[in-house]
PDB file of N, CA and C in Angstrom:
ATOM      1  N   UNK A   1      10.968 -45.822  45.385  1.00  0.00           N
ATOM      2  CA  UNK A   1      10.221 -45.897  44.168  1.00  0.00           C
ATOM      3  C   UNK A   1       8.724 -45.749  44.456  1.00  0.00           C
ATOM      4  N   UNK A   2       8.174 -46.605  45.932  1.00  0.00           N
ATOM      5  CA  UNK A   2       6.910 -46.319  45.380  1.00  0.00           C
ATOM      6  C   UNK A   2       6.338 -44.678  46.273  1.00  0.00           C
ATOM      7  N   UNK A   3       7.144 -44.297  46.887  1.00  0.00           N
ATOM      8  CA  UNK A   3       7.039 -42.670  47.105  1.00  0.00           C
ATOM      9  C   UNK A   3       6.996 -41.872  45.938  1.00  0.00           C
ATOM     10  N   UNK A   4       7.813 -42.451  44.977  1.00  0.00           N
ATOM     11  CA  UNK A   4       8.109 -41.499  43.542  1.00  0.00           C
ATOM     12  C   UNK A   4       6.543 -41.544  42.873  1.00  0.00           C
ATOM     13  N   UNK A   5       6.508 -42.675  42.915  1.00  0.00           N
ATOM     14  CA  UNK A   5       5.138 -43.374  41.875  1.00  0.00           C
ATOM     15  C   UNK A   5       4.193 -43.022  42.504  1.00  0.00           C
ATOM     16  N   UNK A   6       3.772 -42.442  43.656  1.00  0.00           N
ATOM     17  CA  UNK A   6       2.921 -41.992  44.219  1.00  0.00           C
ATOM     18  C   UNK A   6       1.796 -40.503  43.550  1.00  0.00           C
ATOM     19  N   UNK A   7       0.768 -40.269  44.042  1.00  0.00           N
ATOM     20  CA  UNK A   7      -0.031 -39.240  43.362  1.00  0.00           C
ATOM     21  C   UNK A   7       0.062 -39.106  42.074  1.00  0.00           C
ATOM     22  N   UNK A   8      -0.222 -37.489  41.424  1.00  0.00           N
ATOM     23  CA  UNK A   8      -0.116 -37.509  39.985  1.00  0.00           C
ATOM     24  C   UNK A   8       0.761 -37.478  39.252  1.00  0.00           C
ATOM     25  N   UNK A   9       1.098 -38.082  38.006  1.00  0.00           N
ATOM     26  CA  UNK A   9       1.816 -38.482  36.747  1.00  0.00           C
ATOM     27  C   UNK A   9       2.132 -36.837  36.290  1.00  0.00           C
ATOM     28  N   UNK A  10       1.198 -35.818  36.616  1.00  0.00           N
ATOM     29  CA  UNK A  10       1.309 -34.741  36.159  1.00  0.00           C
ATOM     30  C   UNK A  10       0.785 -33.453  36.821  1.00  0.00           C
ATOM     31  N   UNK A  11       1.543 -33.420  37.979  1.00  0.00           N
ATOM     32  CA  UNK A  11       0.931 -32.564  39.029  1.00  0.00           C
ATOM     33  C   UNK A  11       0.538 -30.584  38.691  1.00  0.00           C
ATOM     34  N   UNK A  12       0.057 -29.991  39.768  1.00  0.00           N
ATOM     35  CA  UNK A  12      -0.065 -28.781  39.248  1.00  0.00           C
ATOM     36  C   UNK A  12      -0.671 -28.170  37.761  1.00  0.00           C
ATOM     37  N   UNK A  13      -0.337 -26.975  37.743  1.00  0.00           N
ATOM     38  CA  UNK A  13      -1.423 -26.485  36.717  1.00  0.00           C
ATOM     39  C   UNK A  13      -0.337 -26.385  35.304  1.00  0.00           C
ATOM     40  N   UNK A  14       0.746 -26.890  34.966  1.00  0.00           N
ATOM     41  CA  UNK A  14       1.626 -27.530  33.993  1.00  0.00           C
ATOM     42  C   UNK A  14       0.799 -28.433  33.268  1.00  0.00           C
ATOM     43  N   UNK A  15       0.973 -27.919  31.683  1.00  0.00           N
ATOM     44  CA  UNK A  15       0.920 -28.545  31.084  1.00  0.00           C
ATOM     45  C   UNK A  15       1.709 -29.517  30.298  1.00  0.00           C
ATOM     46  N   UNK A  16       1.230 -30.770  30.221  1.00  0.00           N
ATOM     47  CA  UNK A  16       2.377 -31.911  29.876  1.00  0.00           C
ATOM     48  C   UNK A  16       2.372 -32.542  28.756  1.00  0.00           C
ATOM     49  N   UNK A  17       3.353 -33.256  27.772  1.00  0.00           N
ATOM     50  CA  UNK A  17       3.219 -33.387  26.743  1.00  0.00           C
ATOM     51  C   UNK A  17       4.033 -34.654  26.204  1.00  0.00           C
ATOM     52  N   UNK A  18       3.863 -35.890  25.722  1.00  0.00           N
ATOM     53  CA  UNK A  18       5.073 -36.497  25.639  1.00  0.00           C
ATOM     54  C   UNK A  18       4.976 -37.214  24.081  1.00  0.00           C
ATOM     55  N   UNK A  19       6.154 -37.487  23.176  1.00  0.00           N
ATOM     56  CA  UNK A  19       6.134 -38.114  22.020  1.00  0.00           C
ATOM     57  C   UNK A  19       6.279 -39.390  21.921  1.00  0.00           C
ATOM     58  N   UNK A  20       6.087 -40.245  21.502  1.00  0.00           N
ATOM     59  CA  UNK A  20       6.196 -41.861  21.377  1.00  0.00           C
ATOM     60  C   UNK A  20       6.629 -42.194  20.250  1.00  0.00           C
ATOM     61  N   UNK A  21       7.186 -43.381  19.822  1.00  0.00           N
ATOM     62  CA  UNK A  21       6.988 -43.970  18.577  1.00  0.00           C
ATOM     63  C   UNK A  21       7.476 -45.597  19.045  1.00  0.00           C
ATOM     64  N   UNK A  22       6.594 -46.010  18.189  1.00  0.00           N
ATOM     65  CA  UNK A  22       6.593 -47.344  18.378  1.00  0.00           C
ATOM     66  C   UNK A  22       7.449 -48.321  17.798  1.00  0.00           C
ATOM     67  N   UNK A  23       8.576 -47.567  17.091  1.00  0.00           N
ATOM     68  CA  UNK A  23       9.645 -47.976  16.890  1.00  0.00           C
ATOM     69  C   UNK A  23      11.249 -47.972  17.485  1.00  0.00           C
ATOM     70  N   UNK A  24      10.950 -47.109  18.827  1.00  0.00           N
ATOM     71  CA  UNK A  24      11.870 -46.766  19.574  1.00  0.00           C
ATOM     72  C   UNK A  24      12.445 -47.769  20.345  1.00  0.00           C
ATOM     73  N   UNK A  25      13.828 -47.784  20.236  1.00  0.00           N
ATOM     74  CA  UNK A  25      14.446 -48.933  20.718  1.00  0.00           C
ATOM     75  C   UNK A  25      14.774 -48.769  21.893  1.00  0.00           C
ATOM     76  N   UNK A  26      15.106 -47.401  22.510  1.00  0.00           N
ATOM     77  CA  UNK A  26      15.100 -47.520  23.833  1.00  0.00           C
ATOM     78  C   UNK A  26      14.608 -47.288  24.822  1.00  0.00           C
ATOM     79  N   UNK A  27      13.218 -46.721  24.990  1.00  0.00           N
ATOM     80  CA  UNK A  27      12.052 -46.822  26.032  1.00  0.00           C
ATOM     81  C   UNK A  27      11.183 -47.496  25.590  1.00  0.00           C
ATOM     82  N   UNK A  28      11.363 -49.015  26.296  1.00  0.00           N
ATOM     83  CA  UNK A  28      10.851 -50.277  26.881  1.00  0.00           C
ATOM     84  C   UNK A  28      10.319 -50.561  28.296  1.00  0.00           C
ATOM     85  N   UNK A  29       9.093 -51.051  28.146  1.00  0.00           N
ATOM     86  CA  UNK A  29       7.886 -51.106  26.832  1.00  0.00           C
ATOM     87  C   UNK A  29       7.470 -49.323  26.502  1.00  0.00           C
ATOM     88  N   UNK A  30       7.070 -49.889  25.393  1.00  0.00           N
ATOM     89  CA  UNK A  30       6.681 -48.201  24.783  1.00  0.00           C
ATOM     90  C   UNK A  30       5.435 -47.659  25.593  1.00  0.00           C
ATOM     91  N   UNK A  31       4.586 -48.491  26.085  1.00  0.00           N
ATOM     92  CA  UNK A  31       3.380 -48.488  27.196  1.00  0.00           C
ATOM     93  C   UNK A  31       3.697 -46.991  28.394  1.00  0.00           C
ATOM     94  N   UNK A  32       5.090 -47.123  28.404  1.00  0.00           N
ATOM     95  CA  UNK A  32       5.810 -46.467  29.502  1.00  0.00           C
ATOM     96  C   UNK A  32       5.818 -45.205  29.409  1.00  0.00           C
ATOM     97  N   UNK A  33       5.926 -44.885  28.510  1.00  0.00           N
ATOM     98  CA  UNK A  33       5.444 -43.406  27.777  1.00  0.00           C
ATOM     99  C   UNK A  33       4.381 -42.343  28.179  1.00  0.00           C
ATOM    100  N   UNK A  34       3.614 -42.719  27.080  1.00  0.00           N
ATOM    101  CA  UNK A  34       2.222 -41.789  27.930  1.00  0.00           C
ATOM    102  C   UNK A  34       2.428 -41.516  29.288  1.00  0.00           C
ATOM    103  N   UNK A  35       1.846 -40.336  30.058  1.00  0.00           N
ATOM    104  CA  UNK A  35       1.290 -39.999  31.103  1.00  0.00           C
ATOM    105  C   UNK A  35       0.004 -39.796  31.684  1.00  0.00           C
ATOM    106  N   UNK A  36      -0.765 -39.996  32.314  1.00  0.00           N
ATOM    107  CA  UNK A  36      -2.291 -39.386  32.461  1.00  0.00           C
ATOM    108  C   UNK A  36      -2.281 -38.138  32.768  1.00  0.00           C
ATOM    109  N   UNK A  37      -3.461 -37.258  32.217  1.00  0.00           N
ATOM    110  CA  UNK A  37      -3.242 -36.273  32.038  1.00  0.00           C
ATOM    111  C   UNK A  37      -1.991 -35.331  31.393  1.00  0.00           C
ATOM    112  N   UNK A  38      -1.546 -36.179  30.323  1.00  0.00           N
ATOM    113  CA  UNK A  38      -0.842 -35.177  29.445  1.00  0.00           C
ATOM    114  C   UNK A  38      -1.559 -35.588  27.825  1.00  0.00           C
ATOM    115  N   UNK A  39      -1.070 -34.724  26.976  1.00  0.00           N
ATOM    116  CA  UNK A  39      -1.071 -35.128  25.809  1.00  0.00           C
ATOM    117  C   UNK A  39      -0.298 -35.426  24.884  1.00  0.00           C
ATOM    118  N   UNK A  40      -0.433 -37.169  24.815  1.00  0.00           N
ATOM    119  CA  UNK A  40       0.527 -38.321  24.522  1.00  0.00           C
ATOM    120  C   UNK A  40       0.035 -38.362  22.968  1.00  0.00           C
ATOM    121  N   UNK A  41       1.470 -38.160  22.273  1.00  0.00           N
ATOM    122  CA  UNK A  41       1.537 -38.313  20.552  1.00  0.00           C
ATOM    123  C   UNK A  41       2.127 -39.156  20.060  1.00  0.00           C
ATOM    124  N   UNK A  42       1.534 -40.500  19.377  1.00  0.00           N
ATOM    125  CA  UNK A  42       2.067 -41.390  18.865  1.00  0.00           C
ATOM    126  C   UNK A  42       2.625 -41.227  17.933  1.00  0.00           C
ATOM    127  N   UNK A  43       4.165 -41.535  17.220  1.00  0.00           N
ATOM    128  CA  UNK A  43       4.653 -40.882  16.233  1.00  0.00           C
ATOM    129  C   UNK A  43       4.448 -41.349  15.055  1.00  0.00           C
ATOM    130  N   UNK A  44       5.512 -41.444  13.805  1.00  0.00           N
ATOM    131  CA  UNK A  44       5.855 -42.226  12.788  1.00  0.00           C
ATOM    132  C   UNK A  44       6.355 -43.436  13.593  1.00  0.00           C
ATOM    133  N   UNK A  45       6.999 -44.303  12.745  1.00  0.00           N
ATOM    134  CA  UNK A  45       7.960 -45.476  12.743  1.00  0.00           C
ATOM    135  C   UNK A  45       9.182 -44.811  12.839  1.00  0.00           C
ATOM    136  N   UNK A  46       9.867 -43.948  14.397  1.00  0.00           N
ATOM    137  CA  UNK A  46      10.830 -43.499  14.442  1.00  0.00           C
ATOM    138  C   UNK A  46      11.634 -43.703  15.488  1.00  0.00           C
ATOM    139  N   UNK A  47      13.084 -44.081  15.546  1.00  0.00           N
ATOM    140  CA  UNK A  47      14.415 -44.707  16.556  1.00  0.00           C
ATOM    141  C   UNK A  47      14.306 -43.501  17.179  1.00  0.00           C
ATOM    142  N   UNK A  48      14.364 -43.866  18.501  1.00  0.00           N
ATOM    143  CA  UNK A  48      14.716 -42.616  19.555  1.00  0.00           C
ATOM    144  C   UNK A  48      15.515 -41.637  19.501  1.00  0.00           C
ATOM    145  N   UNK A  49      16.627 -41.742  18.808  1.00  0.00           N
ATOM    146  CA  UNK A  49      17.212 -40.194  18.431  1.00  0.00           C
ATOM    147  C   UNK A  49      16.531 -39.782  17.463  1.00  0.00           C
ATOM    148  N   UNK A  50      16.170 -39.945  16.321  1.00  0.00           N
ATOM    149  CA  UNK A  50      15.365 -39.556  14.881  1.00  0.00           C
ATOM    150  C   UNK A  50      14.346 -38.866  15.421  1.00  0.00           C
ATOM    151  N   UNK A  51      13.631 -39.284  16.618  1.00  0.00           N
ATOM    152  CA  UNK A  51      12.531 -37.690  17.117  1.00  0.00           C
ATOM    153  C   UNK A  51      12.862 -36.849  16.981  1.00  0.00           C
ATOM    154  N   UNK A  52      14.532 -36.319  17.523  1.00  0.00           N
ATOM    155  CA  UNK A  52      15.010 -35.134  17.887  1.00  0.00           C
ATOM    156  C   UNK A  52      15.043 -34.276  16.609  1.00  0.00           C
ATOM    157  N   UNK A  53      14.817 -35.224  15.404  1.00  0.00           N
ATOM    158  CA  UNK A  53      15.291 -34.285  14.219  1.00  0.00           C
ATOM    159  C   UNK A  53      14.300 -34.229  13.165  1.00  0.00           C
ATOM    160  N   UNK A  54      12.917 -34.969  13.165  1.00  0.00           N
ATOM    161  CA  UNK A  54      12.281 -35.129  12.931  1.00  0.00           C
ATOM    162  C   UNK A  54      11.303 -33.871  12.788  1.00  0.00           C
ATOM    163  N   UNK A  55      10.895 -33.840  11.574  1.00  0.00           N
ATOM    164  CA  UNK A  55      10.000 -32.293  10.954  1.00  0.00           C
ATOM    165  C   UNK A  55       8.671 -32.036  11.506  1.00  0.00           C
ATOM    166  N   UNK A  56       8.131 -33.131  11.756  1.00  0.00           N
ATOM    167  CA  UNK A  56       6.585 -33.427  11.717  1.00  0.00           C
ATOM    168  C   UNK A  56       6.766 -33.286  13.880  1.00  0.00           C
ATOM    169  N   UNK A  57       7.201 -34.062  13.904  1.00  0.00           N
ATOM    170  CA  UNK A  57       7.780 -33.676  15.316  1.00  0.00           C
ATOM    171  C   UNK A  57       7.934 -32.416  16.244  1.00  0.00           C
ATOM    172  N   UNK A  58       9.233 -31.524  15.188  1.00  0.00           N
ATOM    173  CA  UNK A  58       9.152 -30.225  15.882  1.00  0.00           C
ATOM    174  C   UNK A  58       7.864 -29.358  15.773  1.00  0.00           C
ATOM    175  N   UNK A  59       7.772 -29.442  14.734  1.00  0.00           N
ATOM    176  CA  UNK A  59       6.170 -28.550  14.193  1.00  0.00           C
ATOM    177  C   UNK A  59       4.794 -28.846  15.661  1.00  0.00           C
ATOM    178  N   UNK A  60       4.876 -30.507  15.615  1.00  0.00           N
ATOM    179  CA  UNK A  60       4.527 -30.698  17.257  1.00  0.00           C
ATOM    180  C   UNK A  60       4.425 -29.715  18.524  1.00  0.00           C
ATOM    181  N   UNK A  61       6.184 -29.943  18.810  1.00  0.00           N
ATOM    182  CA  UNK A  61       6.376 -29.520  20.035  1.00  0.00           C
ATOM    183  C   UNK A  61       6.293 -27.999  19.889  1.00  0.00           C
ATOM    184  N   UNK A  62       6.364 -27.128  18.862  1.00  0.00           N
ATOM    185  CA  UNK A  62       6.580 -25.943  18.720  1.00  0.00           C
ATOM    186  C   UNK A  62       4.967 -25.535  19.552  1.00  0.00           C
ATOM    187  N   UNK A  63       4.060 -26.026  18.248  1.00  0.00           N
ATOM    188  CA  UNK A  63       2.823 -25.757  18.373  1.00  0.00           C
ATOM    189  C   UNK A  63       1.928 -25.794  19.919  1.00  0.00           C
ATOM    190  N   UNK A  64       2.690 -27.504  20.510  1.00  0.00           N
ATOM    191  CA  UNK A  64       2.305 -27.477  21.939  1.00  0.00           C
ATOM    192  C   UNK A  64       2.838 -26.478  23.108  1.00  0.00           C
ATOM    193  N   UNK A  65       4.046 -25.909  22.657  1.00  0.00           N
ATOM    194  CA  UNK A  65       4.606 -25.078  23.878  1.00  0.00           C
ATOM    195  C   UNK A  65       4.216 -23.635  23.432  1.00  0.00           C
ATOM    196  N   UNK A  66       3.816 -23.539  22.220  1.00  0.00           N
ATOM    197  CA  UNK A  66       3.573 -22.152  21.852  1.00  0.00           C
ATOM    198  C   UNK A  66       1.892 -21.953  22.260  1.00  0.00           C
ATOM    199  N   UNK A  67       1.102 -22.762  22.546  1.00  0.00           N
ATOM    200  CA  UNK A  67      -0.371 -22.991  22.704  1.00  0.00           C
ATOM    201  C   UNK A  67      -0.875 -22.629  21.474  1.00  0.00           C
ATOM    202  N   UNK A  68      -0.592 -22.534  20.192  1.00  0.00           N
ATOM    203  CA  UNK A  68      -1.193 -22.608  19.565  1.00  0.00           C
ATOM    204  C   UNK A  68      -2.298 -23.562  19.065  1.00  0.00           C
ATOM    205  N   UNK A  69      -1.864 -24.783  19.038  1.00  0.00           N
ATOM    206  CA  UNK A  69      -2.572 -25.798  18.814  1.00  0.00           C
ATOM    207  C   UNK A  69      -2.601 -27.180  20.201  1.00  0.00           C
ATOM    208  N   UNK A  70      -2.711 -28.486  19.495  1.00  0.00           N
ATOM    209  CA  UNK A  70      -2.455 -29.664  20.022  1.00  0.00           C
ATOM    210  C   UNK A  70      -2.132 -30.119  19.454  1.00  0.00           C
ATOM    211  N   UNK A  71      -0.715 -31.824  19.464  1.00  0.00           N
ATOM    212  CA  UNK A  71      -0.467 -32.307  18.745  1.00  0.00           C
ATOM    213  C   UNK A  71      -1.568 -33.507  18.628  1.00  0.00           C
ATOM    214  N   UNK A  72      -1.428 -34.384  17.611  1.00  0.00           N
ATOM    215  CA  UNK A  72      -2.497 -35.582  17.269  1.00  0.00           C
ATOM    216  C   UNK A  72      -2.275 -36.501  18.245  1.00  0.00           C
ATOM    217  N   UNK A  73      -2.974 -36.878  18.831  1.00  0.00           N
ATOM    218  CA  UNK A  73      -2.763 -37.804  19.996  1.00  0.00           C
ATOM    219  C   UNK A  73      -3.256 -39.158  19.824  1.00  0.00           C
ATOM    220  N   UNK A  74      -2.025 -40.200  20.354  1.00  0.00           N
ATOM    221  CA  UNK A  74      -2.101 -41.926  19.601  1.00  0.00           C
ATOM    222  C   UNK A  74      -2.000 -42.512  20.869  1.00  0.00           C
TER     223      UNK A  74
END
């Protein structure tokens, strides 16, 4: 583990991206989330599967992998 945990959270010239919500029941603590150096989006009030289907969400990830934009970052 602490070999894993070692250096960067987000190595190389990849860009990284992760969703949160602070209602998610199963990544505990939600703290755990974010990465440094990525861009971390705090969501609605949404259960960990409900991201996956979530409107406001995809429009997100679309936008971040397409480089069009950035999502709002919490």
């Amino acid at each position: 583990m602490t070999h894993l945990n070692s250096g960067s959270s987000t190595p190389g010239t990849v860009k990284y991206a992760t969703w949160w919500s602070p209602c998610d029941e199963q990544i505990l603590p939600h703290s755990s989330t974010p990465l440094d150096g990525a861009l971390n989006t705090r969501t609605a009030c949404l259960k960990h599967n409900d991201l996956l289907g979530d409107v406001t969400v995809f429009q997100q990830v679309r936008s971040f992998l397409s480089g069009e934009g950035r999502a709002a970052q919490g």
